[in-house]
PDB file of N, CA and C in Angstrom:
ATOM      1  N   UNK A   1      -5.396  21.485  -7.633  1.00  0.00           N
ATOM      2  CA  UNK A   1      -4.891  21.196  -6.309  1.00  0.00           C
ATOM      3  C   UNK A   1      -3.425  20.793  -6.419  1.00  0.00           C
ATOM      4  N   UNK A   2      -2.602  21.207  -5.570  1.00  0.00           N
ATOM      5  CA  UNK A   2      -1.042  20.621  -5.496  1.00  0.00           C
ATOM      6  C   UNK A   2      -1.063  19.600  -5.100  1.00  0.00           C
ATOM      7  N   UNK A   3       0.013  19.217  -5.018  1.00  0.00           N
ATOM      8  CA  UNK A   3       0.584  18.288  -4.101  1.00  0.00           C
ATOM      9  C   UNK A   3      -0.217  16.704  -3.922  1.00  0.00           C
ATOM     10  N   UNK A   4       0.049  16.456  -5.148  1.00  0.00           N
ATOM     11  CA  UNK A   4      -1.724  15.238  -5.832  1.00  0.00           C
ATOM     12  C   UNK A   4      -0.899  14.104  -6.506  1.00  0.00           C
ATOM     13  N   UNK A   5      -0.382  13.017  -6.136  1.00  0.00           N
ATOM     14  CA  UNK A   5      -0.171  12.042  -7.593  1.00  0.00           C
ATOM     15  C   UNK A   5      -1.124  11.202  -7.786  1.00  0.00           C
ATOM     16  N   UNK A   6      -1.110  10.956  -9.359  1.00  0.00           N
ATOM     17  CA  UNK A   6      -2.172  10.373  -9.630  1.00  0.00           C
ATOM     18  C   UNK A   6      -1.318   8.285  -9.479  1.00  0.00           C
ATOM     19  N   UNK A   7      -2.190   7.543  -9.192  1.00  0.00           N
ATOM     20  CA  UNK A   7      -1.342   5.812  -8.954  1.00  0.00           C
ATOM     21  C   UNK A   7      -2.893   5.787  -9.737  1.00  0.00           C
ATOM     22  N   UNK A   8      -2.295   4.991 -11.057  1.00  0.00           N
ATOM     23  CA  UNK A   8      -3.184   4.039 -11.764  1.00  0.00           C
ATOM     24  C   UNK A   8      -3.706   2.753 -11.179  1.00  0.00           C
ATOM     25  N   UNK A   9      -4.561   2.020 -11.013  1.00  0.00           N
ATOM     26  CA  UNK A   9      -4.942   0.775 -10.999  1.00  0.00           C
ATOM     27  C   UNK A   9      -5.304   0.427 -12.262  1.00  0.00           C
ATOM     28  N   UNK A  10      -5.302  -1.181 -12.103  1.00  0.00           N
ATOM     29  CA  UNK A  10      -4.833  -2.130 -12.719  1.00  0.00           C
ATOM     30  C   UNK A  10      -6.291  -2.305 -12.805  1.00  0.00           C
ATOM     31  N   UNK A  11      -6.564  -3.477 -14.318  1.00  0.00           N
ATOM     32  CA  UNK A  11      -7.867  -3.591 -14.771  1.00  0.00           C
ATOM     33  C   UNK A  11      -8.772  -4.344 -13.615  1.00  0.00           C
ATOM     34  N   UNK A  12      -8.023  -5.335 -12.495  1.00  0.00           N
ATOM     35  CA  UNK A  12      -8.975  -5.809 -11.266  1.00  0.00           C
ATOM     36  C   UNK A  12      -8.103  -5.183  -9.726  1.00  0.00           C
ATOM     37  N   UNK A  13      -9.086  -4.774  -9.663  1.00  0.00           N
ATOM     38  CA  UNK A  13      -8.757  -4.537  -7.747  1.00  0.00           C
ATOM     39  C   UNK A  13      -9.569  -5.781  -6.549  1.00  0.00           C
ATOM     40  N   UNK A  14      -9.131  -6.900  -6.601  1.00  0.00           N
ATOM     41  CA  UNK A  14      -9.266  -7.956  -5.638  1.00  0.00           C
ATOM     42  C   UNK A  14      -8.159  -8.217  -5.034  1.00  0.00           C
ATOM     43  N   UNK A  15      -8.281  -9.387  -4.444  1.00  0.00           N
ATOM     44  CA  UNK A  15      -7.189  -9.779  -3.194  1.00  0.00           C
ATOM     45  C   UNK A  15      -5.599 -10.564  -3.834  1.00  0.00           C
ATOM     46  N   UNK A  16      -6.096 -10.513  -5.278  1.00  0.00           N
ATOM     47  CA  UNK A  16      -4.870 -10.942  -5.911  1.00  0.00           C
ATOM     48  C   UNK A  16      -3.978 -10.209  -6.143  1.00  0.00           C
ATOM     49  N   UNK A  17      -4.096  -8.568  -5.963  1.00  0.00           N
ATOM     50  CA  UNK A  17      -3.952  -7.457  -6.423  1.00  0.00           C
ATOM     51  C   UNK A  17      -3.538  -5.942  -5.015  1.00  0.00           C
ATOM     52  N   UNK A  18      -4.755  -6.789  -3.805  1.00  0.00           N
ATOM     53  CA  UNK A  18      -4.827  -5.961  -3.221  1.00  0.00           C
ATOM     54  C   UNK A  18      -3.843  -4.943  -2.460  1.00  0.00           C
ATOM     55  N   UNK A  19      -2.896  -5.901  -1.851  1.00  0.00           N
ATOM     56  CA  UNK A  19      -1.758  -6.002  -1.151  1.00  0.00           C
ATOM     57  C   UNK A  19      -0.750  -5.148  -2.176  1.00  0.00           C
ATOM     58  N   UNK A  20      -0.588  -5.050  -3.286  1.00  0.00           N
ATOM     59  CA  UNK A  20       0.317  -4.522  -3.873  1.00  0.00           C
ATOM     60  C   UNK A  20      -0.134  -2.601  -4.410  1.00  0.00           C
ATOM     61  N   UNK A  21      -1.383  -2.815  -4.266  1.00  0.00           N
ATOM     62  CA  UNK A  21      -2.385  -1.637  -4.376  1.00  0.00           C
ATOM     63  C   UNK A  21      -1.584  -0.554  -3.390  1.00  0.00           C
ATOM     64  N   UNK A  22      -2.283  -1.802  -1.865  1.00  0.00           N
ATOM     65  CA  UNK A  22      -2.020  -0.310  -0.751  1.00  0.00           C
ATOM     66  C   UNK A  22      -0.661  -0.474  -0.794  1.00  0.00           C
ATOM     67  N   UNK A  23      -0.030  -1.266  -1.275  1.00  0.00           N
ATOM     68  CA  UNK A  23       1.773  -0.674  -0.239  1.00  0.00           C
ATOM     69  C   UNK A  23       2.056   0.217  -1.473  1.00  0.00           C
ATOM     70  N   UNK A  24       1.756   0.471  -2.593  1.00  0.00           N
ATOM     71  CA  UNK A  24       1.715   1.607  -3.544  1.00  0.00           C
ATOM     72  C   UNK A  24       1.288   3.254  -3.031  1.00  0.00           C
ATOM     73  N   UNK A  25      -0.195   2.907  -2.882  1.00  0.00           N
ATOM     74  CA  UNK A  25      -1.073   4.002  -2.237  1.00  0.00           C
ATOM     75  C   UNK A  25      -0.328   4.310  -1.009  1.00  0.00           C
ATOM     76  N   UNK A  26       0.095   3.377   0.075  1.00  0.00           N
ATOM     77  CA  UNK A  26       0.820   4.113   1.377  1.00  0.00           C
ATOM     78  C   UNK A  26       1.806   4.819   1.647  1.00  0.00           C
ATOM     79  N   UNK A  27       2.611   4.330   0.181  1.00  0.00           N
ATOM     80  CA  UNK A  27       3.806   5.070  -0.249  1.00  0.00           C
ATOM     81  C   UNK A  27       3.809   6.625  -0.612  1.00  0.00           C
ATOM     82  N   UNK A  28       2.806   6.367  -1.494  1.00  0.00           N
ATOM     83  CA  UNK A  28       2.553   7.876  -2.049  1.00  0.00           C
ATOM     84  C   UNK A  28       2.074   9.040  -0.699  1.00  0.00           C
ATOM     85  N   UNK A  29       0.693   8.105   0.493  1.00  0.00           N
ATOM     86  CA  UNK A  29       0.747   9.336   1.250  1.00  0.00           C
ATOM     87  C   UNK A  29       2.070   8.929   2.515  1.00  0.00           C
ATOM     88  N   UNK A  30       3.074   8.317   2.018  1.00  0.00           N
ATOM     89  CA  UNK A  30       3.811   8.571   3.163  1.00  0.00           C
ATOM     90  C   UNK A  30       4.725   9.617   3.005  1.00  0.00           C
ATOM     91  N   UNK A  31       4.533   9.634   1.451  1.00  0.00           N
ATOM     92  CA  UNK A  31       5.426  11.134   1.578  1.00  0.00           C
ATOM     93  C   UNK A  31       4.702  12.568   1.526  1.00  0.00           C
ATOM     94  N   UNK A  32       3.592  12.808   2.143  1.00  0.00           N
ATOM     95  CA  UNK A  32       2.865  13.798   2.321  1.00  0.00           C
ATOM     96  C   UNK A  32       1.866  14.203   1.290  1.00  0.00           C
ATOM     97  N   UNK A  33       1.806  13.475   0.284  1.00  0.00           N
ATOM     98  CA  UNK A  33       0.979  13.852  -0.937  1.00  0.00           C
ATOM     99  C   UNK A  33      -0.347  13.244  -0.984  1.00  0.00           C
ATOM    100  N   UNK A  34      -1.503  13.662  -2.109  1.00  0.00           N
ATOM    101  CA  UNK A  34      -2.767  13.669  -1.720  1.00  0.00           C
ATOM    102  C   UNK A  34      -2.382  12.319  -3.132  1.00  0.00           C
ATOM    103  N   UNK A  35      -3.631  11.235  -2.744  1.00  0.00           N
ATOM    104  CA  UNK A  35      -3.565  10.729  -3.573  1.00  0.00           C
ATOM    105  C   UNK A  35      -4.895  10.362  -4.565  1.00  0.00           C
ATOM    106  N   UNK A  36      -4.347  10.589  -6.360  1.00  0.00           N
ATOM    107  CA  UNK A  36      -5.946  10.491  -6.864  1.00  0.00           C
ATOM    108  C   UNK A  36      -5.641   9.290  -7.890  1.00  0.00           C
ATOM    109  N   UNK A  37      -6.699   8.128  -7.520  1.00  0.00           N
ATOM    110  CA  UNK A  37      -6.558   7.006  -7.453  1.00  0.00           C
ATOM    111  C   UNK A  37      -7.160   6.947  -9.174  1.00  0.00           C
ATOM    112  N   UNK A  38      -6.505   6.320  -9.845  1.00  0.00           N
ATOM    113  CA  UNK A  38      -6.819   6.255 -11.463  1.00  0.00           C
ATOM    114  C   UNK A  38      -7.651   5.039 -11.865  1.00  0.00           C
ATOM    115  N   UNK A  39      -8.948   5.257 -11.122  1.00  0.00           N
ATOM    116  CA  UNK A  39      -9.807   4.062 -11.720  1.00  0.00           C
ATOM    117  C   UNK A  39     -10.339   3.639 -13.144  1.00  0.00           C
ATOM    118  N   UNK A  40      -9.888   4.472 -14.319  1.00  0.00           N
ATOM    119  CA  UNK A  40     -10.624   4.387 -15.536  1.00  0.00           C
ATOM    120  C   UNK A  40     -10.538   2.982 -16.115  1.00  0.00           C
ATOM    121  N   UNK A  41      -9.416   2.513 -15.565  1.00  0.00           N
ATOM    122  CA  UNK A  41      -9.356   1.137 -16.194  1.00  0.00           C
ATOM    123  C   UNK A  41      -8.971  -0.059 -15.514  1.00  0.00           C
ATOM    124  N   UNK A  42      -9.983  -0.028 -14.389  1.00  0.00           N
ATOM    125  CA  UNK A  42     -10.608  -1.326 -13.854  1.00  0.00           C
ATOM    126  C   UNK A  42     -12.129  -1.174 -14.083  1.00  0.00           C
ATOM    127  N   UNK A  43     -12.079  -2.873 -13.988  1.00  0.00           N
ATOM    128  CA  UNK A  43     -13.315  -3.101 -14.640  1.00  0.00           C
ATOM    129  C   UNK A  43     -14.067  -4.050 -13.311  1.00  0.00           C
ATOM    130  N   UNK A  44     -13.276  -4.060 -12.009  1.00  0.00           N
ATOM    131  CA  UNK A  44     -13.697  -5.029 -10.966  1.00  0.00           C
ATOM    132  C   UNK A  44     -13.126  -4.689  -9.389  1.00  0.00           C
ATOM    133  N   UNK A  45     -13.860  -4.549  -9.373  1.00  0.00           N
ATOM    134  CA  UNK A  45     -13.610  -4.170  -7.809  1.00  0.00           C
ATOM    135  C   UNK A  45     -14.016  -4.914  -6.371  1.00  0.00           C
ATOM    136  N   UNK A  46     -13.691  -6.058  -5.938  1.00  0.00           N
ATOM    137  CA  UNK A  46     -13.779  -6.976  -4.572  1.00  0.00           C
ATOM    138  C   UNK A  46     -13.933  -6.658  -3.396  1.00  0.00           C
ATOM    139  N   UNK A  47     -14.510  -6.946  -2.546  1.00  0.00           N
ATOM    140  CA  UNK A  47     -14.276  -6.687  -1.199  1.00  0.00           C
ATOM    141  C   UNK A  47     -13.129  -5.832  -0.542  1.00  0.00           C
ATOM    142  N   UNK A  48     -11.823  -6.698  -1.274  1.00  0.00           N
ATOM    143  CA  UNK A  48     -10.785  -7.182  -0.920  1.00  0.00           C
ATOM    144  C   UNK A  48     -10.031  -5.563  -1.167  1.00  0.00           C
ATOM    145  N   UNK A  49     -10.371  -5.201  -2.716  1.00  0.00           N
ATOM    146  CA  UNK A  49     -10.542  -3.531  -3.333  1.00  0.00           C
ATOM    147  C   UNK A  49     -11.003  -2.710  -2.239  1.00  0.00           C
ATOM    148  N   UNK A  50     -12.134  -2.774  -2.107  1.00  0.00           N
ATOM    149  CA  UNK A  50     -13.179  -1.926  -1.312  1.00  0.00           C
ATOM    150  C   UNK A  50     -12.299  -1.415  -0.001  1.00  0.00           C
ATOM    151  N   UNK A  51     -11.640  -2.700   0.364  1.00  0.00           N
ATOM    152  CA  UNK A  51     -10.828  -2.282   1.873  1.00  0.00           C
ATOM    153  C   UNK A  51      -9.785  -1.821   1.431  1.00  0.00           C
ATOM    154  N   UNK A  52      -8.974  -1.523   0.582  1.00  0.00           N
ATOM    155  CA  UNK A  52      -7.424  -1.050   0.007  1.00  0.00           C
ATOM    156  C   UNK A  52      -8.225   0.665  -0.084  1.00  0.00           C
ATOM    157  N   UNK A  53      -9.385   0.944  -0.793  1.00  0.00           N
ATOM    158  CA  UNK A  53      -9.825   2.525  -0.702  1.00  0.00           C
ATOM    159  C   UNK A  53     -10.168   2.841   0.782  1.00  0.00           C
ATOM    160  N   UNK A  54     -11.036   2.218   1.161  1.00  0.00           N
ATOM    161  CA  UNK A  54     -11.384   2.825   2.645  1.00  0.00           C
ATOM    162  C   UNK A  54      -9.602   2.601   3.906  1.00  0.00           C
ATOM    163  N   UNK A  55      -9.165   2.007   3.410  1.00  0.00           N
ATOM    164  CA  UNK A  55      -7.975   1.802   4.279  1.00  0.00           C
ATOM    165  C   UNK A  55      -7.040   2.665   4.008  1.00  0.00           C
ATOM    166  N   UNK A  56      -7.214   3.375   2.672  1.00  0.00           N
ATOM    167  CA  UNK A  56      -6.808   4.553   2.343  1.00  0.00           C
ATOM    168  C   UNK A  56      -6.704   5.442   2.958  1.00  0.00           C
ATOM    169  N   UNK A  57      -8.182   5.612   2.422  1.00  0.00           N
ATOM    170  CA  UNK A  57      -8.977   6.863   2.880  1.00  0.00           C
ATOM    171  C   UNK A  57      -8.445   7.127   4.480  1.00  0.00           C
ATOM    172  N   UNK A  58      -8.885   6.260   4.947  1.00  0.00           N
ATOM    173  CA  UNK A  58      -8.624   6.881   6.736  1.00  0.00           C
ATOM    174  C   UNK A  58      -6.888   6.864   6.706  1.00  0.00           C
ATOM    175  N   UNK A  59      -5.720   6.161   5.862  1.00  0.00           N
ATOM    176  CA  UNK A  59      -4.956   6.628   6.063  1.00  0.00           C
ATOM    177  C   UNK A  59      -4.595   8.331   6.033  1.00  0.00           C
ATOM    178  N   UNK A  60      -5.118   8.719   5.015  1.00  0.00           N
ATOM    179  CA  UNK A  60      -4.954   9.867   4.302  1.00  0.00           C
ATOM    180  C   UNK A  60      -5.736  10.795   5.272  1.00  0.00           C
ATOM    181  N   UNK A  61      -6.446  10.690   5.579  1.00  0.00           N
ATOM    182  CA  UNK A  61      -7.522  11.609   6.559  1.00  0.00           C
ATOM    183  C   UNK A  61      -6.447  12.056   7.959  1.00  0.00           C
ATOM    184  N   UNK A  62      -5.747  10.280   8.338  1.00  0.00           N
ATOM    185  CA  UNK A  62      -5.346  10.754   9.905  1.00  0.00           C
ATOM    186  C   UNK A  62      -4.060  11.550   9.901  1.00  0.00           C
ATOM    187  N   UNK A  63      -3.916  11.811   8.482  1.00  0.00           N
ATOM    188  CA  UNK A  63      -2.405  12.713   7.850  1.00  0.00           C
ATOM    189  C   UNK A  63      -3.027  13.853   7.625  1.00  0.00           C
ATOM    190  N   UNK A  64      -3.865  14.222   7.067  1.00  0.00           N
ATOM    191  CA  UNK A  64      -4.617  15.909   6.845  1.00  0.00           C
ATOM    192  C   UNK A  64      -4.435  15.463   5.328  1.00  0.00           C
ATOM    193  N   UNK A  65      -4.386  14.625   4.484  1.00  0.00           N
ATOM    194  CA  UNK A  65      -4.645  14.082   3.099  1.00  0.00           C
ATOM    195  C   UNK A  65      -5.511  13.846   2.582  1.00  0.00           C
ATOM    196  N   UNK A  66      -5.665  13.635   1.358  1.00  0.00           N
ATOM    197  CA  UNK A  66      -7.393  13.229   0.492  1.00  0.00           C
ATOM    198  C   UNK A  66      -6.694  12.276  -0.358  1.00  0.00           C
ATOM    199  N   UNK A  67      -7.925  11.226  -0.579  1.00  0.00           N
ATOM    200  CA  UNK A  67      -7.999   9.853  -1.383  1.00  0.00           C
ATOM    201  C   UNK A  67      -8.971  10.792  -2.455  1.00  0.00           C
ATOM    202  N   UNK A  68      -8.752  10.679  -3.930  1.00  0.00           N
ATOM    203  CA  UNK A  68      -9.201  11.372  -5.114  1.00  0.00           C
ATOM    204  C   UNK A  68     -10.006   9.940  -5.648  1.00  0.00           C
ATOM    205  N   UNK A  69     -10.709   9.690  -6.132  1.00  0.00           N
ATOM    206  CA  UNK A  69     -11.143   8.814  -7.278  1.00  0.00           C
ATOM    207  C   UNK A  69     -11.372   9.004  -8.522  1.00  0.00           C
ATOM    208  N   UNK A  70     -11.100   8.735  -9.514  1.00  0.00           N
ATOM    209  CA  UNK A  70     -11.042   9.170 -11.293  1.00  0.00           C
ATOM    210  C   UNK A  70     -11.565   7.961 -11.588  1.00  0.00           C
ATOM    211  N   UNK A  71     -12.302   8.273 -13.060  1.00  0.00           N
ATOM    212  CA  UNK A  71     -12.907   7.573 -13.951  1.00  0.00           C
ATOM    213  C   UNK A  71     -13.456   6.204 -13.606  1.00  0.00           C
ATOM    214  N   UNK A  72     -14.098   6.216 -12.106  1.00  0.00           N
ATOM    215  CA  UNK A  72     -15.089   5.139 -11.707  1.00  0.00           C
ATOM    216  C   UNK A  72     -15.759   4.551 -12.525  1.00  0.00           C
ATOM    217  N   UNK A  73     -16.002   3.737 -12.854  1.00  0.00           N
ATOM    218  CA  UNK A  73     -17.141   2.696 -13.769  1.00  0.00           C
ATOM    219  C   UNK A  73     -18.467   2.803 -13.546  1.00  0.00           C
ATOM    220  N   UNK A  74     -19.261   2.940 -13.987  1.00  0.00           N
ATOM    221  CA  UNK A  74     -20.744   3.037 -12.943  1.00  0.00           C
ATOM    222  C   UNK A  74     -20.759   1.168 -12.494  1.00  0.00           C
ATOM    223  N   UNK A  75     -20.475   0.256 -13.128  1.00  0.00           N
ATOM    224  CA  UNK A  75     -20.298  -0.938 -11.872  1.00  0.00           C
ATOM    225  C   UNK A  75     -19.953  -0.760 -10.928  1.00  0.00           C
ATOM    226  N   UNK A  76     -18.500  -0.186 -10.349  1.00  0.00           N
ATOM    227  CA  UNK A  76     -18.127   0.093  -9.400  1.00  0.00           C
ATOM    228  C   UNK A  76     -18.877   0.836  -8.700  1.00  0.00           C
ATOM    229  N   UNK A  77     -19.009   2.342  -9.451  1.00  0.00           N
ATOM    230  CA  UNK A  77     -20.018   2.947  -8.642  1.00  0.00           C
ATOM    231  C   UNK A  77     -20.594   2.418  -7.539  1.00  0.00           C
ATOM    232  N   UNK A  78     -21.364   1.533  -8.675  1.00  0.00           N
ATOM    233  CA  UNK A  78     -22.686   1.604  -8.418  1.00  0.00           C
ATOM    234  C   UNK A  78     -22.704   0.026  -6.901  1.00  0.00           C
ATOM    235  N   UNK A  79     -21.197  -0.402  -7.095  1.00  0.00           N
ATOM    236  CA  UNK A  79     -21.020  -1.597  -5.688  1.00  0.00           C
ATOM    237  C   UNK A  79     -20.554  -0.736  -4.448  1.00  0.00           C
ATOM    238  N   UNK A  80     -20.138   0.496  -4.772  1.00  0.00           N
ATOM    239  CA  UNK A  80     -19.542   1.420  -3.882  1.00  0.00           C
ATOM    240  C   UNK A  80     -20.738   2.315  -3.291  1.00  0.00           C
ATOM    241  N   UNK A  81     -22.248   2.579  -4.041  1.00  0.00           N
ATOM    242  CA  UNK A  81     -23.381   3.351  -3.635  1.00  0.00           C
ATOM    243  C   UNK A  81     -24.087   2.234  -2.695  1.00  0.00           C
ATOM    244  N   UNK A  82     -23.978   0.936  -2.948  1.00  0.00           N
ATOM    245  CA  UNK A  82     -24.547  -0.406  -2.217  1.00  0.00           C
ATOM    246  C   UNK A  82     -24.038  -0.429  -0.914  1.00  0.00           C
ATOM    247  N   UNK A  83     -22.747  -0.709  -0.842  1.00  0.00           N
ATOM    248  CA  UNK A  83     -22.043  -0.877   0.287  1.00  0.00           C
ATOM    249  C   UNK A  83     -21.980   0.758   1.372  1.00  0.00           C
ATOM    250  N   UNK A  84     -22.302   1.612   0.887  1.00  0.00           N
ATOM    251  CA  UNK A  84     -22.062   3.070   1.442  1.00  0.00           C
ATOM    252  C   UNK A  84     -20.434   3.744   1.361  1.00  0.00           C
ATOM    253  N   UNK A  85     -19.923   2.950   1.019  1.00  0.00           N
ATOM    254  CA  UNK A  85     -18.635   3.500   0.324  1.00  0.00           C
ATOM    255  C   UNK A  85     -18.464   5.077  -0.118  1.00  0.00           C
ATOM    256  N   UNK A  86     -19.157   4.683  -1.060  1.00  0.00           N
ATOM    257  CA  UNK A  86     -19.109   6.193  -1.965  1.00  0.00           C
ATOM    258  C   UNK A  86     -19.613   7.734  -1.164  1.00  0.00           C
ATOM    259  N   UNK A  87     -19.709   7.263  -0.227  1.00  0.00           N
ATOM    260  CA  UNK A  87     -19.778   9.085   0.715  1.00  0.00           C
ATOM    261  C   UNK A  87     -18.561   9.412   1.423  1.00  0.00           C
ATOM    262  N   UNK A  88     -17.351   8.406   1.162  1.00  0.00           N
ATOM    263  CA  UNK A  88     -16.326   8.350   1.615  1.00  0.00           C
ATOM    264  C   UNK A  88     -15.204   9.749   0.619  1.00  0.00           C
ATOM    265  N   UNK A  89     -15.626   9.266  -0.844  1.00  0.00           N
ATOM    266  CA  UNK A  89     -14.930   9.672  -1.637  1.00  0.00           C
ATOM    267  C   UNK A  89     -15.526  10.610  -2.393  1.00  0.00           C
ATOM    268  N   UNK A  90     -14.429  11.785  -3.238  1.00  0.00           N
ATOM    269  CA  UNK A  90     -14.840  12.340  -4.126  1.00  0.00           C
ATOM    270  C   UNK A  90     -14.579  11.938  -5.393  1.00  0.00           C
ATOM    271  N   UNK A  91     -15.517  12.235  -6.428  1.00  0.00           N
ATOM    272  CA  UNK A  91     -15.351  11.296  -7.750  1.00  0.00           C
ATOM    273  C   UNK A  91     -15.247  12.455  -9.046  1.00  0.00           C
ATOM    274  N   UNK A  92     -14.199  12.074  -9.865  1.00  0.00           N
ATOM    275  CA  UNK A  92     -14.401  13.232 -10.735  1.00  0.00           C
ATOM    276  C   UNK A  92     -13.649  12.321 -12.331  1.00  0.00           C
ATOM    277  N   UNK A  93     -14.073  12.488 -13.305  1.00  0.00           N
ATOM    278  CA  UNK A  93     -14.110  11.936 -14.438  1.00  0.00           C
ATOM    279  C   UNK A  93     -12.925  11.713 -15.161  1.00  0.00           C
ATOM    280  N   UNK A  94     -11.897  12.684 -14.860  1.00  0.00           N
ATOM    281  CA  UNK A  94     -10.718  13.042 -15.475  1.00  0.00           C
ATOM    282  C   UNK A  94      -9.638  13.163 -14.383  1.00  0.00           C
ATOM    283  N   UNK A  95      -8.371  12.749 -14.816  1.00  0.00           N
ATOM    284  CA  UNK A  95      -7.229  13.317 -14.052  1.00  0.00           C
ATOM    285  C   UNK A  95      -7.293  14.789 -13.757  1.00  0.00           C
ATOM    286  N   UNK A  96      -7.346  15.697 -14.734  1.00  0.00           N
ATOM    287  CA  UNK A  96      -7.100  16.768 -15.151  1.00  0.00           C
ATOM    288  C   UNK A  96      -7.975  17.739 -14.225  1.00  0.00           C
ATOM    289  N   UNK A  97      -9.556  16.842 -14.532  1.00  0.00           N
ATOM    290  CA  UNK A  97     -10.611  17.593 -13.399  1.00  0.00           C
ATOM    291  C   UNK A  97     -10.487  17.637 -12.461  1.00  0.00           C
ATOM    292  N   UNK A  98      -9.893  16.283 -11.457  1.00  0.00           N
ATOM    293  CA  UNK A  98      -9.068  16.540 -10.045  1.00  0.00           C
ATOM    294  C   UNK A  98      -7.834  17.660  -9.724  1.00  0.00           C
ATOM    295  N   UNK A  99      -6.922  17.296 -10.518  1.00  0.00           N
ATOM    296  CA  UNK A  99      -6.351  17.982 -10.141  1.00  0.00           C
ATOM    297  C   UNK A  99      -6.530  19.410 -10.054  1.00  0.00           C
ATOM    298  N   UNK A 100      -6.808  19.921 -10.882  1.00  0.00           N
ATOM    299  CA  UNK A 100      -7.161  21.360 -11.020  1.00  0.00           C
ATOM    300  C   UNK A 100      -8.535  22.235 -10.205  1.00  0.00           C
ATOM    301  N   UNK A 101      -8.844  20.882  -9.535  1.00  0.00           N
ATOM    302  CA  UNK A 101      -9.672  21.491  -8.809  1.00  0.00           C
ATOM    303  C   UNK A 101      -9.521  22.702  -7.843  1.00  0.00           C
ATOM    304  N   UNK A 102     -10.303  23.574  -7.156  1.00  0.00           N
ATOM    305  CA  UNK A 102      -9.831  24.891  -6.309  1.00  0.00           C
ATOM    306  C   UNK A 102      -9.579  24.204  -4.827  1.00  0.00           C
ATOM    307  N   UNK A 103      -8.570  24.484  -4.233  1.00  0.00           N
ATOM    308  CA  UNK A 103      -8.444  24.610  -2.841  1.00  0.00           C
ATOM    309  C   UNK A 103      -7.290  22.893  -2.925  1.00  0.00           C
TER     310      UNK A 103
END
């Protein structure tokens, strides 16, 4: 896929963190690009997290954009399959596998 940067996160996504997350993430889709969010190396994800992706997400949506997710944790996952989160997003293992995806 074009037009994709990948923004790493940091080993916790909480409210200590959060605020600096999205004005990162808003940046990236403010300049028209899709963004695929580099989860491989967090290990925690908060409420506080949870709302920086979904606050994303609908940013990116009301632009004609996509929120990507990489190398999820199955913790996370698996707080993101709890909450209903995870039908929000697509999840794929690798940078490499996102991006190159078709379409």
């Amino acid at each position: 896929m074009e037009n994709i940067e990948v923004h790493k996160v940091g080993e916790v996504l909480d409210a200590s963190t959060s605020k600096m997350e999205q004005e990162a993430i808003t940046q990236i889709l403010g300049q028209g690009k899709n963004v695929a969010l580099d989860l491989s190396g967090c290990k925690y994800v908060s409420s506080a997290g949870l709302r920086v992706m979904l606050y994303s997400y609908k940013v990116a949506a009301m632009d004609g954009l996509k929120l990507f997710l990489i190398g999820v944790s199955e913790e996370v996952r698996e707080v993101m399959a709890i909450t209903g989160f995870e039908r929000f997003f697509s999840f794929y293992q690798t940078i490499d596998e996102c991006i190159n995806q078709p379409g």
